[in-house]
Protein backbone atom coordinates (compact mmCIF):
# COMPACT_ATOMS: atom_id res chain seq x y z
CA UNK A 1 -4.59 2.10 -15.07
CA UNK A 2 -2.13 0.19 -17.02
CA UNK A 3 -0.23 3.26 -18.32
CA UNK A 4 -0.09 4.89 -14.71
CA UNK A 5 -1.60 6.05 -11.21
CA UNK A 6 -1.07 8.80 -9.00
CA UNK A 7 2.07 8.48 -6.75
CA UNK A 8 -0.03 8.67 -3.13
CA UNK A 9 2.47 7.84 -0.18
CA UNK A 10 0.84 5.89 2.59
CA UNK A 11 1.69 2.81 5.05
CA UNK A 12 0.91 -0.84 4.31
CA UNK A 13 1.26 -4.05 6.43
CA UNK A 14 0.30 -7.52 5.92
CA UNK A 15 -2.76 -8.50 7.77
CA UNK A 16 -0.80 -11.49 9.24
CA UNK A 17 1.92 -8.80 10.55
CA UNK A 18 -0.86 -7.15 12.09
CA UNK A 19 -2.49 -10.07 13.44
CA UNK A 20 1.25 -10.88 15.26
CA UNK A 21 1.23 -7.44 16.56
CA UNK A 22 -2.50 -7.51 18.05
CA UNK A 23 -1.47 -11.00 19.85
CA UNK A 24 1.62 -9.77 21.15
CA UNK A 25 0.05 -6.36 22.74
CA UNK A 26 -2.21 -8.83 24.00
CA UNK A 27 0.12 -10.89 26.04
CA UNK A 28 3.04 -8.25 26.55
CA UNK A 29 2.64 -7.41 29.83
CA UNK A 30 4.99 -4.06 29.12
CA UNK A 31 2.83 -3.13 25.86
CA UNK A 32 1.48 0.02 26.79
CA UNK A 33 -0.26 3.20 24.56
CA UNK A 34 -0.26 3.09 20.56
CA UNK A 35 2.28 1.44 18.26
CA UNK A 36 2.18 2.31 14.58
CA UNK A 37 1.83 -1.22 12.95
CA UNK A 38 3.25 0.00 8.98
CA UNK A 39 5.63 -2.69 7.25
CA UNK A 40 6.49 -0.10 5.00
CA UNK A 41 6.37 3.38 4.08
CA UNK A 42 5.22 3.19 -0.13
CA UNK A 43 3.03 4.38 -2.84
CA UNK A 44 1.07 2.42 -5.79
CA UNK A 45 3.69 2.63 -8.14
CA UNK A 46 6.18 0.95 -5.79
CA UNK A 47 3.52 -1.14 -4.94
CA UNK A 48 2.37 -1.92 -8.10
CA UNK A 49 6.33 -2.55 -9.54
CA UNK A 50 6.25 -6.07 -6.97
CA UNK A 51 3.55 -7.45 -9.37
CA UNK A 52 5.12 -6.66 -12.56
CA UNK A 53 7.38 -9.88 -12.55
CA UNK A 54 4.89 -12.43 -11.66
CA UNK A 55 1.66 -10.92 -13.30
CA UNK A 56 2.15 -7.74 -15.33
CA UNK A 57 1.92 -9.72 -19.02
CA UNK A 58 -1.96 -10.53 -17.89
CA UNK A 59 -3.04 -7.81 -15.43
CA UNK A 60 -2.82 -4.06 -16.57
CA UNK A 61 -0.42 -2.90 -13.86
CA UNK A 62 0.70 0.67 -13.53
CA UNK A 63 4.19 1.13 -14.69
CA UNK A 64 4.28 4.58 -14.06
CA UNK A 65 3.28 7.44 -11.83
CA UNK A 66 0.69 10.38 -13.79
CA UNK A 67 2.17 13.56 -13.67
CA UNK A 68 0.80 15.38 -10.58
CA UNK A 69 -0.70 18.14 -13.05
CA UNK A 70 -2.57 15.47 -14.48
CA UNK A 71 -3.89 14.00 -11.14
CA UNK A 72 -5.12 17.82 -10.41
CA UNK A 73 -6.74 18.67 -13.87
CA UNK A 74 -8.48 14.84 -13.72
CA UNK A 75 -8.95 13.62 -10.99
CA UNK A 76 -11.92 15.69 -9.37
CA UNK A 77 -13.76 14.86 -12.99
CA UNK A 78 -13.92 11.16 -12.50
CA UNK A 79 -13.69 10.84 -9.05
CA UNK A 80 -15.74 13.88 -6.98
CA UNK A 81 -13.92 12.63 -3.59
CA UNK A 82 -10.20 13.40 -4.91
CA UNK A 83 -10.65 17.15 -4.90
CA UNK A 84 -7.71 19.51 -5.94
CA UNK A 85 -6.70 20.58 -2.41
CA UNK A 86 -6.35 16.73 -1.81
CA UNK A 87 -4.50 16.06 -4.76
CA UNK A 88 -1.81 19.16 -3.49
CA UNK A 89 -1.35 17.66 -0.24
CA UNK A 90 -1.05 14.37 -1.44
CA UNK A 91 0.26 13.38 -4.85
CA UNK A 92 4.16 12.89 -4.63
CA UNK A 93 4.27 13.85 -0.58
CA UNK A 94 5.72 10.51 0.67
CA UNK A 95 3.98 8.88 3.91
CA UNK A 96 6.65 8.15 7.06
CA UNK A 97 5.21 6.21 9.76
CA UNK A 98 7.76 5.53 12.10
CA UNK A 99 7.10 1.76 13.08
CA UNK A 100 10.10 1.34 16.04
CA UNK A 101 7.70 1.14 19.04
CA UNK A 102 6.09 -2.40 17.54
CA UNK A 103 9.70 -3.74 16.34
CA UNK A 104 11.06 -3.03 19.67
CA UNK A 105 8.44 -3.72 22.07
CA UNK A 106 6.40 -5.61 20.41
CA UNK A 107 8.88 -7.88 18.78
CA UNK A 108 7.32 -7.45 15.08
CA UNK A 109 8.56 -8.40 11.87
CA UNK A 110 7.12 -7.45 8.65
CA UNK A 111 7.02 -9.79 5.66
CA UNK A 112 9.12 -8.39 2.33
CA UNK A 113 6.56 -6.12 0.90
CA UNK A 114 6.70 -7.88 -2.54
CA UNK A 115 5.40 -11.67 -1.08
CA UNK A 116 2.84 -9.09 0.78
CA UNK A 117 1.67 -8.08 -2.56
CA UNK A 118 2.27 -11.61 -4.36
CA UNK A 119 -0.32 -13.35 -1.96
CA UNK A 120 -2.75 -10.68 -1.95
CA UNK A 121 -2.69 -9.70 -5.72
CA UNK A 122 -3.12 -13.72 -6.20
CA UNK A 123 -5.74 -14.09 -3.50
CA UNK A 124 -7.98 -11.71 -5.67
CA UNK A 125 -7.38 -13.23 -9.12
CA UNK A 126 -8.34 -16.52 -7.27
CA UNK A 127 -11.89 -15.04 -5.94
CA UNK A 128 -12.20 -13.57 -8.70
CA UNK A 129 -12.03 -9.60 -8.63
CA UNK A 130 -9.16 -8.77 -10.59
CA UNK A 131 -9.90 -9.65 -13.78
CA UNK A 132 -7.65 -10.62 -16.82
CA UNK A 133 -6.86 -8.02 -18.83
CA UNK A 134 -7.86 -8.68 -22.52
């Protein structure tokens, strides 16, 4: 995983973000329907590239995204759930949520993605499922 990982847009938020945005379209009287609660639109390899200053000397941390071809010859071999279809509509196809509803009437604010990362990444290593690299 160290040398790279498929570049797979989605949306990520901090569970304390999310928490805020449950308790305010609890007591908003004017909250009404869906919000879409995503901090930011990313992929692993962005995600991944917050680590790298803090912990990527003792954690094998992607640097890199895997070619796409590589994702589609691979992938179904190790994995039977990432089928070749899936890896066509989804490797290098970025994710845009558009978040506006929850910042405007909801109030949210989402945490920098990178101390997202930091305190989860660090909250793993502590309970110990990340484990060193060697």
């Amino acid at each position: 995983m160290k040398s790279g990982a498929p570049k797979v847009g989605f949306g990520v938020v901090d569970v304390r973000d999310l928490a805020d945005a449950h308790l305010a379209a609890a007591f908003i009287s004017s909250a009404k329907g869906r919000h879409i609660i995503s901090g930011h639109n990313t992929d692993f390899i962005e995600m991944a590239s917050t680590l790298l200053d803090k912990y990527g000397d003792q954690y094998p941390i992607p640097r890199k995204a895997m070619p796409k071809w590589l994702v589609w010859v691979v992938g179904p071999l190790i994995d039977k759930t990432i089928t070749r279809k899936w890896v066509t509509r989804n490797v290098n196809i970025p994710w845009l949520g558009d978040n506006r509803r929850g910042r405007q009437e909801l109030g949210v604010k989402y945490r920098p993605m990178k101390e997202s990362m930091v305190d989860f990444f660090q909250q793993a290593i502590d309970s110990g499922l990340v484990p060193k690299s060697k």
